[in-house]
N, C-alpha and C. Protein backbone atom coordinates (compact mmCIF):
# COMPACT_ATOMS: atom_id res chain seq x y z
N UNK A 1 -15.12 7.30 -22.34
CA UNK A 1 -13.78 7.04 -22.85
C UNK A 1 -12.96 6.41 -21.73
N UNK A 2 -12.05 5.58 -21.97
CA UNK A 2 -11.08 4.56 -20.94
C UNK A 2 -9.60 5.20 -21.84
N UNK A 3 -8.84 4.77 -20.63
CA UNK A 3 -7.55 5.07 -20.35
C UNK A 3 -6.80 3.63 -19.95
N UNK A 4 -6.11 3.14 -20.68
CA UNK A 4 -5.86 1.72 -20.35
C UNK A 4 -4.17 1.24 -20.13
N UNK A 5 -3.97 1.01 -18.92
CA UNK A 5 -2.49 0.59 -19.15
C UNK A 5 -2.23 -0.50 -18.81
N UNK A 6 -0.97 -1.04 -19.34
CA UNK A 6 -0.71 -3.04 -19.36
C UNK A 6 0.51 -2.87 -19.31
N UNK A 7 1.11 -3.22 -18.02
CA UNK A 7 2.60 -3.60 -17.72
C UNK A 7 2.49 -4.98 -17.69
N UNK A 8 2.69 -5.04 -19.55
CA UNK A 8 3.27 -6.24 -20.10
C UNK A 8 4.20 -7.28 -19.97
N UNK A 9 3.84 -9.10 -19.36
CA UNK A 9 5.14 -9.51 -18.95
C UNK A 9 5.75 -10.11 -20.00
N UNK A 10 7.10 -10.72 -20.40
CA UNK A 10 7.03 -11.23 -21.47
C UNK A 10 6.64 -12.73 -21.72
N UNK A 11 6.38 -13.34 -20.94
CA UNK A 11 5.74 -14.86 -20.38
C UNK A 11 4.37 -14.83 -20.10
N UNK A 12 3.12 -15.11 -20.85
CA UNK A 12 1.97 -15.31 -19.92
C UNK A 12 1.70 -16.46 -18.81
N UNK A 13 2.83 -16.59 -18.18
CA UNK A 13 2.78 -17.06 -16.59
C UNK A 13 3.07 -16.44 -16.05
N UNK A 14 3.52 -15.03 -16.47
CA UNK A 14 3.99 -13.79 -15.00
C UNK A 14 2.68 -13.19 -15.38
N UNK A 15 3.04 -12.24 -14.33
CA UNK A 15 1.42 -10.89 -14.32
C UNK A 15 1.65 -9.96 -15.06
N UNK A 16 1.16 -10.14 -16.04
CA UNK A 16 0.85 -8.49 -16.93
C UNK A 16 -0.32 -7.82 -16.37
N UNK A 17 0.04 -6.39 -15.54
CA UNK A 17 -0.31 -5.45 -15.08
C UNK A 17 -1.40 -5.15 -16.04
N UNK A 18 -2.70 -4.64 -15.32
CA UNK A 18 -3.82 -4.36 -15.91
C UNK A 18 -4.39 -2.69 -15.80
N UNK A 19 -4.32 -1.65 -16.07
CA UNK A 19 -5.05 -0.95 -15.15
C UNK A 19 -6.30 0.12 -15.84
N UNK A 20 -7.52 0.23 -15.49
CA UNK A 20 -8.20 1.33 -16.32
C UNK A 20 -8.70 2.07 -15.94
N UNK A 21 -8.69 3.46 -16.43
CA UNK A 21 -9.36 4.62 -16.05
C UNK A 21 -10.26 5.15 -16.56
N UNK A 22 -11.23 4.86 -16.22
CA UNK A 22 -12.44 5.66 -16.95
C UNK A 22 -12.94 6.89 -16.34
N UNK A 23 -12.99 7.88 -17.75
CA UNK A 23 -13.13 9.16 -17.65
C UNK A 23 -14.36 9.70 -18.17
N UNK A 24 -14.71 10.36 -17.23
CA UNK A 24 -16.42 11.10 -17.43
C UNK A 24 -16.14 12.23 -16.12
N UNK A 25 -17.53 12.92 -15.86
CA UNK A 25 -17.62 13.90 -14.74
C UNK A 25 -16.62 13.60 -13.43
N UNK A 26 -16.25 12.57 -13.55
CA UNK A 26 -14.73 12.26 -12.46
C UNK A 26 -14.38 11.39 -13.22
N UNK A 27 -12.75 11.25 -12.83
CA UNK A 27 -12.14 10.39 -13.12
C UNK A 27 -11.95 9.42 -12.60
N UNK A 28 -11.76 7.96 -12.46
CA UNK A 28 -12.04 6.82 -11.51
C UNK A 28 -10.50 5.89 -12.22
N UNK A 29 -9.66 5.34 -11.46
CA UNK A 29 -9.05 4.58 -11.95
C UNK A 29 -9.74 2.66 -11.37
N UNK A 30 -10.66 2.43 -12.16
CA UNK A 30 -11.56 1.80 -11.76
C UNK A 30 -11.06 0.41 -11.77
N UNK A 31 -10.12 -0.17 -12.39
CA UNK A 31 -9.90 -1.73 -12.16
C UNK A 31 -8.41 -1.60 -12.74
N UNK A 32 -7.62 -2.80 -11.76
CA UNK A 32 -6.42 -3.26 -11.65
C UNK A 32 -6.34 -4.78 -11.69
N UNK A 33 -5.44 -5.14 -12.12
CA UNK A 33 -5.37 -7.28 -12.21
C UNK A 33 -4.37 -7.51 -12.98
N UNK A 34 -4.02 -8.81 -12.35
CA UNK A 34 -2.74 -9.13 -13.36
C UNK A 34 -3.68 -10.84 -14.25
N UNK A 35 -3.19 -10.14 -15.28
CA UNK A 35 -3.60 -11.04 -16.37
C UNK A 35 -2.34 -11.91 -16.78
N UNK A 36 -2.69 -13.10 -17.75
CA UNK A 36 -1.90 -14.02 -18.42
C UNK A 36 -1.50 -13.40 -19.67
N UNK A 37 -2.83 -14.92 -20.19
CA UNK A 37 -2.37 -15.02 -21.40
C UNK A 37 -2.68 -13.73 -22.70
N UNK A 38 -2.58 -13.89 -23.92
CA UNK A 38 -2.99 -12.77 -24.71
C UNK A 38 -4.53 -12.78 -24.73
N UNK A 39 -5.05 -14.11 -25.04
CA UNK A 39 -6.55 -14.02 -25.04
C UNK A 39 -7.11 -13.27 -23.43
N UNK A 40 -6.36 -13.67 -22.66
CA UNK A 40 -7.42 -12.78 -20.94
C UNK A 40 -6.89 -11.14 -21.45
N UNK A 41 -5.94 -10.90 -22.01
CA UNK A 41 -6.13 -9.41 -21.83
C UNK A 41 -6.65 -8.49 -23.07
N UNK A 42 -6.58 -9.17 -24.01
CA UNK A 42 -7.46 -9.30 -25.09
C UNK A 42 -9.38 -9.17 -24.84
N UNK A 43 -9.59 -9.89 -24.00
CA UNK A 43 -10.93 -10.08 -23.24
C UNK A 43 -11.25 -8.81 -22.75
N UNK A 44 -10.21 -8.35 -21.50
CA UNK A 44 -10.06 -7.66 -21.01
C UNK A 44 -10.57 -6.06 -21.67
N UNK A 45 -9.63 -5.97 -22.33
CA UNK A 45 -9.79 -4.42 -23.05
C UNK A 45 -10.67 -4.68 -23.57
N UNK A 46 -11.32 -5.54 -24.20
CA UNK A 46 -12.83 -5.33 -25.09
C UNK A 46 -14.40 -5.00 -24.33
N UNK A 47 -13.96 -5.09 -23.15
CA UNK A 47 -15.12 -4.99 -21.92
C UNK A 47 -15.32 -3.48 -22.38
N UNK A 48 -14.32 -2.59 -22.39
CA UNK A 48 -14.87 -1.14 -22.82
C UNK A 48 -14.49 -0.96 -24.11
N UNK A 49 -15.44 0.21 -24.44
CA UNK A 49 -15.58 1.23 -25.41
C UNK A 49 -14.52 1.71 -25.84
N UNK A 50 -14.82 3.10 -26.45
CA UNK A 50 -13.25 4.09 -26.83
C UNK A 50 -12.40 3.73 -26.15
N UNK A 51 -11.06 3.65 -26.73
CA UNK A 51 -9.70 3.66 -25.13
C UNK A 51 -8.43 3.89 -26.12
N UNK A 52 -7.86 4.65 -25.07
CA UNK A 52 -6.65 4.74 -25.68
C UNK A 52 -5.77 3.73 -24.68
N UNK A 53 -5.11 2.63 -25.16
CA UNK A 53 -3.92 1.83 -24.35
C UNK A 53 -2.80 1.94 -24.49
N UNK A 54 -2.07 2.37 -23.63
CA UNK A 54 -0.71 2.48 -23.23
C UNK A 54 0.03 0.94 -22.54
N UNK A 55 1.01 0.49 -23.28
CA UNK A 55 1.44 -0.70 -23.02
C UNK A 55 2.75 -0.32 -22.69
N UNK A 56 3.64 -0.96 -21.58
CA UNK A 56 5.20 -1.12 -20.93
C UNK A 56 5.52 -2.28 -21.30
N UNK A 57 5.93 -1.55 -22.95
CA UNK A 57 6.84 -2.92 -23.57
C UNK A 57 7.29 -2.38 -25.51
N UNK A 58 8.28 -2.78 -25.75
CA UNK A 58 8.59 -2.20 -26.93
C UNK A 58 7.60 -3.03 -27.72
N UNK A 59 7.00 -1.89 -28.83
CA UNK A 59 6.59 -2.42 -29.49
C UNK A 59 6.98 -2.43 -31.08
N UNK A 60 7.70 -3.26 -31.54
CA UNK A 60 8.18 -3.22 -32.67
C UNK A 60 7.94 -4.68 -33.15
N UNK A 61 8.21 -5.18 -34.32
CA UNK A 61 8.32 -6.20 -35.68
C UNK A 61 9.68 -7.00 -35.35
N UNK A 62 10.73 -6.06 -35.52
CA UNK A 62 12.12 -7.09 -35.06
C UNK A 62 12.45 -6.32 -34.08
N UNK A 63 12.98 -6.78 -32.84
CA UNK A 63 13.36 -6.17 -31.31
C UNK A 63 14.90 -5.75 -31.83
N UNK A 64 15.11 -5.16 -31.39
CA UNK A 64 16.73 -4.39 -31.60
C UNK A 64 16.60 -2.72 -30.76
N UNK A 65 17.76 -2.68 -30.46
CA UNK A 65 18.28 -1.33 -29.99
C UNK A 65 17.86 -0.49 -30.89
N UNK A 66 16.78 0.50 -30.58
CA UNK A 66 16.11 1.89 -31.25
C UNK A 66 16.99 3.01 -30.70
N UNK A 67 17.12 4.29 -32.27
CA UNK A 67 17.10 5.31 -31.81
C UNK A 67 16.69 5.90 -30.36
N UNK A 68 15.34 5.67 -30.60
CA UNK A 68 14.66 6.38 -29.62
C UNK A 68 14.47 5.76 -27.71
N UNK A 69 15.36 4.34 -27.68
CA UNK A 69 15.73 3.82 -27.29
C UNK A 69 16.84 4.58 -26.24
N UNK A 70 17.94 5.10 -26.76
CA UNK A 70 19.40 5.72 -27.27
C UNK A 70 18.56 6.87 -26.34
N UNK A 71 17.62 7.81 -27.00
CA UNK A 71 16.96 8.78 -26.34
C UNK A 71 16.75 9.35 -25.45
N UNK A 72 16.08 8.01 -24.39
CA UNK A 72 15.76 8.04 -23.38
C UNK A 72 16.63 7.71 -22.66
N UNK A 73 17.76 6.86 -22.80
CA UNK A 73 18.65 6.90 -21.42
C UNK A 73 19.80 7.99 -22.20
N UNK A 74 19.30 8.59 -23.02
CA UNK A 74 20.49 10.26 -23.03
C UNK A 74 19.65 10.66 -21.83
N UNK A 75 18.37 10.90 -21.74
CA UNK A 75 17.23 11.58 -20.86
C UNK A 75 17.49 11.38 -19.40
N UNK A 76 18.54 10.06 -19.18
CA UNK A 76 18.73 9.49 -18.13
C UNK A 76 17.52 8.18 -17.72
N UNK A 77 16.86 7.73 -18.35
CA UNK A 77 16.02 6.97 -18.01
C UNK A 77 16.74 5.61 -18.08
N UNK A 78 16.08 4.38 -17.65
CA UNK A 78 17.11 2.99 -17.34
C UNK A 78 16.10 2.70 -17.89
N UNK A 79 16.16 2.19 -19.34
CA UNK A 79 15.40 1.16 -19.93
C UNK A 79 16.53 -0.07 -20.42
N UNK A 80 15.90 -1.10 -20.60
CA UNK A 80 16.64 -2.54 -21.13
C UNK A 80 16.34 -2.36 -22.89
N UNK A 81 17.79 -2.28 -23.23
CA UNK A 81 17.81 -2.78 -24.71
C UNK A 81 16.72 -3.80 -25.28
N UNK A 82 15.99 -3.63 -26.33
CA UNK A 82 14.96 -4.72 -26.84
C UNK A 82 15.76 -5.59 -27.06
N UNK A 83 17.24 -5.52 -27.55
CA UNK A 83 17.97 -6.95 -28.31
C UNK A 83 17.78 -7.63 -26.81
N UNK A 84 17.96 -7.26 -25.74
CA UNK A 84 18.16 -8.70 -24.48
C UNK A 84 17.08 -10.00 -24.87
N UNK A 85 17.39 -10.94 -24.52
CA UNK A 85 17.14 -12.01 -24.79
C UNK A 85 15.52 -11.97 -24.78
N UNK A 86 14.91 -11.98 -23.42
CA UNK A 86 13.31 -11.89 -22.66
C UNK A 86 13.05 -10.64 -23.02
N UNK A 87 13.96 -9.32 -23.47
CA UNK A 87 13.09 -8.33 -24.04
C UNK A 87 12.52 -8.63 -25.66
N UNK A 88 13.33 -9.51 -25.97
CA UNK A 88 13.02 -9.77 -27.36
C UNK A 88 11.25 -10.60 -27.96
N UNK A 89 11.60 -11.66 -26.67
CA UNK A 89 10.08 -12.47 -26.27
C UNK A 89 8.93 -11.19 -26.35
N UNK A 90 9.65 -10.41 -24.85
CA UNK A 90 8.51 -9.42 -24.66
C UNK A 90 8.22 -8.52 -26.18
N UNK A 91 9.03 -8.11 -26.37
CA UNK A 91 8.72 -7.05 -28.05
C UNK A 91 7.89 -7.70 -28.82
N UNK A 92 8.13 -9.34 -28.83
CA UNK A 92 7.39 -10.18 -30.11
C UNK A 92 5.84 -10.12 -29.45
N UNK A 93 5.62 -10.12 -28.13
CA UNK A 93 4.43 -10.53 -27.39
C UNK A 93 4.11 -9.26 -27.94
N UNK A 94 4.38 -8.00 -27.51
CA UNK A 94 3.64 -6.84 -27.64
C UNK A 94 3.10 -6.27 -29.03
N UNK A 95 3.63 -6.78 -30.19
CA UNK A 95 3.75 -6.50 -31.56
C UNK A 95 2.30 -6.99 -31.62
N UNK A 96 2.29 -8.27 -31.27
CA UNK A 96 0.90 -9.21 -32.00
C UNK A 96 -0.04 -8.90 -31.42
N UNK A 97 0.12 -8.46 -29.62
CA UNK A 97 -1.20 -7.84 -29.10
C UNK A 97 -1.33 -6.44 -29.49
N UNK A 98 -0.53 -5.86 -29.53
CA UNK A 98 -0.95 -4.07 -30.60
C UNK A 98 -1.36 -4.36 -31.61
N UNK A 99 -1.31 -5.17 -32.50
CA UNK A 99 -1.61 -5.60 -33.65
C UNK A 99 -3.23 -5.87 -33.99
N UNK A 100 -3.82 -6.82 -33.41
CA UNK A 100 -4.64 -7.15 -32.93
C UNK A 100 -5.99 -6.27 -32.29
N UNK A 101 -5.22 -5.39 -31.34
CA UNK A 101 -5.94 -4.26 -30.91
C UNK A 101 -6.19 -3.14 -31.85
N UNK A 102 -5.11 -2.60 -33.08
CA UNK A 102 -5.14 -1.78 -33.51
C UNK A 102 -5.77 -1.85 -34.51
N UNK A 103 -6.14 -3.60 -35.40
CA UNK A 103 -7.08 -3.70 -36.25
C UNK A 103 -8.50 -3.49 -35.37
N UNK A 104 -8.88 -4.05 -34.25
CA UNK A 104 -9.83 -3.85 -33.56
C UNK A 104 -10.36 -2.13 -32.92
N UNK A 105 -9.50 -1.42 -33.54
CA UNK A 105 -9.93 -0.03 -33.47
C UNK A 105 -9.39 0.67 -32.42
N UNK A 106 -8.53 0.31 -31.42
CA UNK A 106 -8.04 0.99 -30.14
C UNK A 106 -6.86 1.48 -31.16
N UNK A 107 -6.73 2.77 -29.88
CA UNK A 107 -5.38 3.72 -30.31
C UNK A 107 -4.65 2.53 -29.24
N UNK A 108 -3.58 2.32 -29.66
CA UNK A 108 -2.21 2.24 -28.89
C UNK A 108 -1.23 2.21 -28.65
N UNK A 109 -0.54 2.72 -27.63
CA UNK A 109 0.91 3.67 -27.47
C UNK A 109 2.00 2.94 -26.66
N UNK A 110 3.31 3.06 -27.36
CA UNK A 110 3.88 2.54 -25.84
C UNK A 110 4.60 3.59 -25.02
N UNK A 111 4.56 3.07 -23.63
CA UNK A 111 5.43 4.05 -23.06
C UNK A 111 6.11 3.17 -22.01
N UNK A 112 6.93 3.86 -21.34
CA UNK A 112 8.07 3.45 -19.88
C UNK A 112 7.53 3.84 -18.85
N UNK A 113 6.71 3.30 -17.85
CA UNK A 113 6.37 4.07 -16.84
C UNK A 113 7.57 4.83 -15.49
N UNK A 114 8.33 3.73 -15.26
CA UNK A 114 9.71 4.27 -14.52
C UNK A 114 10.28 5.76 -15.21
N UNK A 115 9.83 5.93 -16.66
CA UNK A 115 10.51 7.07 -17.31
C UNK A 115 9.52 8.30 -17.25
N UNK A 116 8.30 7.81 -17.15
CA UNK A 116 7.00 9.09 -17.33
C UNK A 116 7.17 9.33 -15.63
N UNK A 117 7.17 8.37 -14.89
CA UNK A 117 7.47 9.24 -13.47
C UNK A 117 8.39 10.17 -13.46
N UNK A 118 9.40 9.90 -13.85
CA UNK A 118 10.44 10.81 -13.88
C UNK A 118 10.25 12.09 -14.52
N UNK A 119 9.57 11.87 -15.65
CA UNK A 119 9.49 12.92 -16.68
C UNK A 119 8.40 14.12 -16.00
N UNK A 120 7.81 13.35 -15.03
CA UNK A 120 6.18 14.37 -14.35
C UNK A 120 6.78 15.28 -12.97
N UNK A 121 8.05 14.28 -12.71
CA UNK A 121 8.55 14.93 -11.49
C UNK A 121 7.68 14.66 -10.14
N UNK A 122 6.60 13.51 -10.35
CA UNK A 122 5.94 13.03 -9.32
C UNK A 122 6.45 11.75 -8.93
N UNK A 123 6.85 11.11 -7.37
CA UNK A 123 7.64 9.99 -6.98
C UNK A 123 7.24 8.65 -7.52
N UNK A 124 5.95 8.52 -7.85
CA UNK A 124 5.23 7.53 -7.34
C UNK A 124 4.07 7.55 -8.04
N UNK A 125 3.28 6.58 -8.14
CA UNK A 125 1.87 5.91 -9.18
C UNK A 125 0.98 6.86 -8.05
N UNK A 126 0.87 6.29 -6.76
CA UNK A 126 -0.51 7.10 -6.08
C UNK A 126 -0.67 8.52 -5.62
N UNK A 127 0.71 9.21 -6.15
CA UNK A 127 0.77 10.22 -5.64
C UNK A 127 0.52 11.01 -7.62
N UNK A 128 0.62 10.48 -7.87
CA UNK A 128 0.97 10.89 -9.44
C UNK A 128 -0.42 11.00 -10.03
N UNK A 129 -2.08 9.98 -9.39
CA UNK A 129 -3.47 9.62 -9.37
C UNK A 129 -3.75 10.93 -8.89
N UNK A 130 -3.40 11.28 -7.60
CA UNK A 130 -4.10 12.11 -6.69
C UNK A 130 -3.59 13.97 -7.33
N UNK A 131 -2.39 14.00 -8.06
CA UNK A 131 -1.80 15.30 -8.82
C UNK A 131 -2.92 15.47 -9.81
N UNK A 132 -3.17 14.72 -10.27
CA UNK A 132 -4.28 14.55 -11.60
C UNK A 132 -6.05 14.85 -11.23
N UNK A 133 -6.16 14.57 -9.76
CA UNK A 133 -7.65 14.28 -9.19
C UNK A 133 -8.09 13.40 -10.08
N UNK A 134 -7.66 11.75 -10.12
CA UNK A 134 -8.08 11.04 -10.47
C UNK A 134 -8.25 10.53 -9.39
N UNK A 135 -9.64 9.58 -9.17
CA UNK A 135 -10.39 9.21 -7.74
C UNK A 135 -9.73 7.42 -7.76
N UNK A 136 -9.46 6.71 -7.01
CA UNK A 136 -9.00 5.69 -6.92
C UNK A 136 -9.78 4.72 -6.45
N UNK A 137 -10.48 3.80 -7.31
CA UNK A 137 -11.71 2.96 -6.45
C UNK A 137 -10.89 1.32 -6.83
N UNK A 138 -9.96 1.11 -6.48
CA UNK A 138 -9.31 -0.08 -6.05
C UNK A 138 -8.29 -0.34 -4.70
N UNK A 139 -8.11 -1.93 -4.43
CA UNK A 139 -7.39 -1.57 -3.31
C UNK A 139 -6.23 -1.73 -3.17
N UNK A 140 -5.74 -2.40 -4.50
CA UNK A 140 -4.66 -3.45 -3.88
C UNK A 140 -4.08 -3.08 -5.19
N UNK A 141 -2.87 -1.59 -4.87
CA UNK A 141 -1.89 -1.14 -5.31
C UNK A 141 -0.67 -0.96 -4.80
N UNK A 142 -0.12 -1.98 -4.61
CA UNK A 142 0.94 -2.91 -3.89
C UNK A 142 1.97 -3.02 -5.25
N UNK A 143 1.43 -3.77 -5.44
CA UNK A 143 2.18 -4.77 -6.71
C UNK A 143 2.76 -4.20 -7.49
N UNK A 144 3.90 -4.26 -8.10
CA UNK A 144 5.02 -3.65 -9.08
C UNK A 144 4.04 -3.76 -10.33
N UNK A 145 3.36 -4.68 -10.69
CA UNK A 145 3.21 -5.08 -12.11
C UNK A 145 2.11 -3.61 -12.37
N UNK A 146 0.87 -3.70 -11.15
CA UNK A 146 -0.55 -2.92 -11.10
C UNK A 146 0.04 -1.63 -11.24
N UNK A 147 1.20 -1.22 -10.03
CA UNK A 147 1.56 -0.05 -10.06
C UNK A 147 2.03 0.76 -11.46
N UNK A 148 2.80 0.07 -12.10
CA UNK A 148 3.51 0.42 -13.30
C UNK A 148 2.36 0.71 -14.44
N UNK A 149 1.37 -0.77 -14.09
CA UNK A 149 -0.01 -0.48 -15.32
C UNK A 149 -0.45 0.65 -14.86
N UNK A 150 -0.78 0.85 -13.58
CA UNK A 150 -1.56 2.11 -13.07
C UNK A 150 -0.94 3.71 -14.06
N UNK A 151 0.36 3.87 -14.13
CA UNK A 151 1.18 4.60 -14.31
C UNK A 151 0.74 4.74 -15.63
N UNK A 152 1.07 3.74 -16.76
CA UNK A 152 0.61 3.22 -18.02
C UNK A 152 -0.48 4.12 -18.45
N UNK A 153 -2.22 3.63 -17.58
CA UNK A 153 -2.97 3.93 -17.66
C UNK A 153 -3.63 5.82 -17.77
N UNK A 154 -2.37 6.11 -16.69
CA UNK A 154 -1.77 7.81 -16.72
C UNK A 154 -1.66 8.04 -17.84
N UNK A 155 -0.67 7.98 -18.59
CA UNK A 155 -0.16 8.27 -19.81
C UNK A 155 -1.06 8.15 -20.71
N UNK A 156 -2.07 7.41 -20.54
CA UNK A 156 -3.06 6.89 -21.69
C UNK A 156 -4.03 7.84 -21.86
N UNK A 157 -4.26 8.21 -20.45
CA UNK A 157 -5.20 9.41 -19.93
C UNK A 157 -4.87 10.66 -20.32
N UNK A 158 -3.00 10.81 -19.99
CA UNK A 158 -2.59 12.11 -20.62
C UNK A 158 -2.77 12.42 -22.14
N UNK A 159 -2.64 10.96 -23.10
CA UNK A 159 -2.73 11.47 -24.51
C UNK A 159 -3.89 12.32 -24.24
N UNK A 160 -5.15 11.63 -24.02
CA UNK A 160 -6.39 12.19 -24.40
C UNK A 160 -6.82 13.40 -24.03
N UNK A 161 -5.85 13.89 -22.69
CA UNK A 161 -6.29 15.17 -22.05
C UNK A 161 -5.16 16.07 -22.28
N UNK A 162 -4.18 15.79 -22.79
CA UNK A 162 -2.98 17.04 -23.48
C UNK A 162 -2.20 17.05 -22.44
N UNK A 163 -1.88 16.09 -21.72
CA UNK A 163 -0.84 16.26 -20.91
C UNK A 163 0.49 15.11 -21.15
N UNK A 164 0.71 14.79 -21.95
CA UNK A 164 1.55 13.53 -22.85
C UNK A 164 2.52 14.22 -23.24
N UNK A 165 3.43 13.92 -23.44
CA UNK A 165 4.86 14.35 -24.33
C UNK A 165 5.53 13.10 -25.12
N UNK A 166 5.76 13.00 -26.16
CA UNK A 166 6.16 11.95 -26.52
C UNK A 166 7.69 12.45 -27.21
N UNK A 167 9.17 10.77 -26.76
CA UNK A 167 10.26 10.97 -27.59
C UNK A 167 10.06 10.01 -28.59
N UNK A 168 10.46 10.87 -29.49
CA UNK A 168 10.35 10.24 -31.21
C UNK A 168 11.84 10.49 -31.76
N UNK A 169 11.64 9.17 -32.53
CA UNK A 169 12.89 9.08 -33.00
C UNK A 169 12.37 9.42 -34.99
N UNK A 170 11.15 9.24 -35.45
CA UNK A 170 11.00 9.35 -36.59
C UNK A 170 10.45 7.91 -37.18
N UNK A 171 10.46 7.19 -36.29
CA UNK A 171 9.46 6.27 -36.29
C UNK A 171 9.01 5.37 -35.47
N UNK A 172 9.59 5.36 -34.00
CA UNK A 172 9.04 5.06 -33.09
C UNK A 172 9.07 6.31 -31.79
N UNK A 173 7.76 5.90 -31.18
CA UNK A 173 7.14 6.76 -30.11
C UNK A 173 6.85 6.62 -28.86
N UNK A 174 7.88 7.02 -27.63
CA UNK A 174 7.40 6.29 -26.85
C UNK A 174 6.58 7.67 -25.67
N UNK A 175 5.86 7.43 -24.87
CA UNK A 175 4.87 8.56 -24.88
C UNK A 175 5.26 8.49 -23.05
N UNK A 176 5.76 9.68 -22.72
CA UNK A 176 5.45 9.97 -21.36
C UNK A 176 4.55 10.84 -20.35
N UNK A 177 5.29 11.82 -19.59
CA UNK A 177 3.86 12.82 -18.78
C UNK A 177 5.40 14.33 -19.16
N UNK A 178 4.15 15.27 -19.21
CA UNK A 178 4.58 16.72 -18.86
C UNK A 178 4.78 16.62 -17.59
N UNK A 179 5.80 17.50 -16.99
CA UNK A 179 6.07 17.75 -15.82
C UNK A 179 4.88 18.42 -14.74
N UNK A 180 4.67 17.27 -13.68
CA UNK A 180 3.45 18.01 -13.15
C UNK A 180 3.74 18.54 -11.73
N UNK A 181 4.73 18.16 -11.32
CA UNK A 181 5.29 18.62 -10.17
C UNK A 181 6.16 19.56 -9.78
């Protein structure tokens, strides 16, 4: 089973964050990359099996200010309204690649990674790997985009292992971490 997160850009000329964790007798967060277009990350996730993917990006039909939106910065979290202009791009991008994936049989979720850190009470993506004893066999976790997928990829991991919390508004879900710290 894989654990998959994509800090989604809304342009495939920026880097959409890649990250996956595959889970067996250890956990490995085994590959990171910033991808383009829809077809490379499309590619991408089909390399594995079962997965649950966690994407950093609204995923809705028409972009607009959600309830559950409203939610999370009651929660205190700093997310960007979907109505903004490039969140709107991004929402439309994320719709058609969940779409896509979800006829193709993957579970997938969205979440905020800036907000699931918060929510775990851990600072940081590599410190947040190592709370979990997830083993880290990449090198180059630098990058805002990897880091955030890395985070992503957490959450994806948490559905499957019961450590997820999700705010719901009653019809959208956005999925963070139980407090692990």
């Amino acid at each position: 089973m894989y654990a998959i997160g994509i800090d989604l850009a809304a342009r495939p000329t920026k880097c959409s964050g890649f990250a996956v964790i595959e889970m067996g007798s250890q956990d490995v967060l085994r590959r990171v990359a910033c991808l383009g277009s829809d077809e490379s990350i499309l590619r991408a996730v089909k390399q594995y099996g079962r997965a649950v993917i966690a994407v950093d990006a609204p995923i809705m039909r028409e972009p607009g200010m959600r309830e559950v939106d409203r939610k999370l910065i009651r929660m205190g979290s700093r997310v960007f309204p979907p109505n903004f202009s490039w969140m709107k791009v991004l929402s439309v991008r994320a719709w058609r690649i969940a779409g896509i994936l979800m006829k193709s049989g993957y579970e997938v979720i969205e979440t905020h990674p800036r907000s699931a850190l918060l929510s775990s009470g851990v600072p940081n993506a590599k410190k947040l790997l190592k709370v979990l004893g997830i083993r880290v066999e990449v090198k180059d976790l630098r990058k805002k985009d990897l880091l955030d997928a890395a985070v992503a990829s957490v959450v994806a991991y948490c559905v499957i292992k019961g450590c997820a919390i999700n705010v719901d508004d009653g019809e959208y879900k956005i999925y963070l971490l139980r407090r692990l710290a």
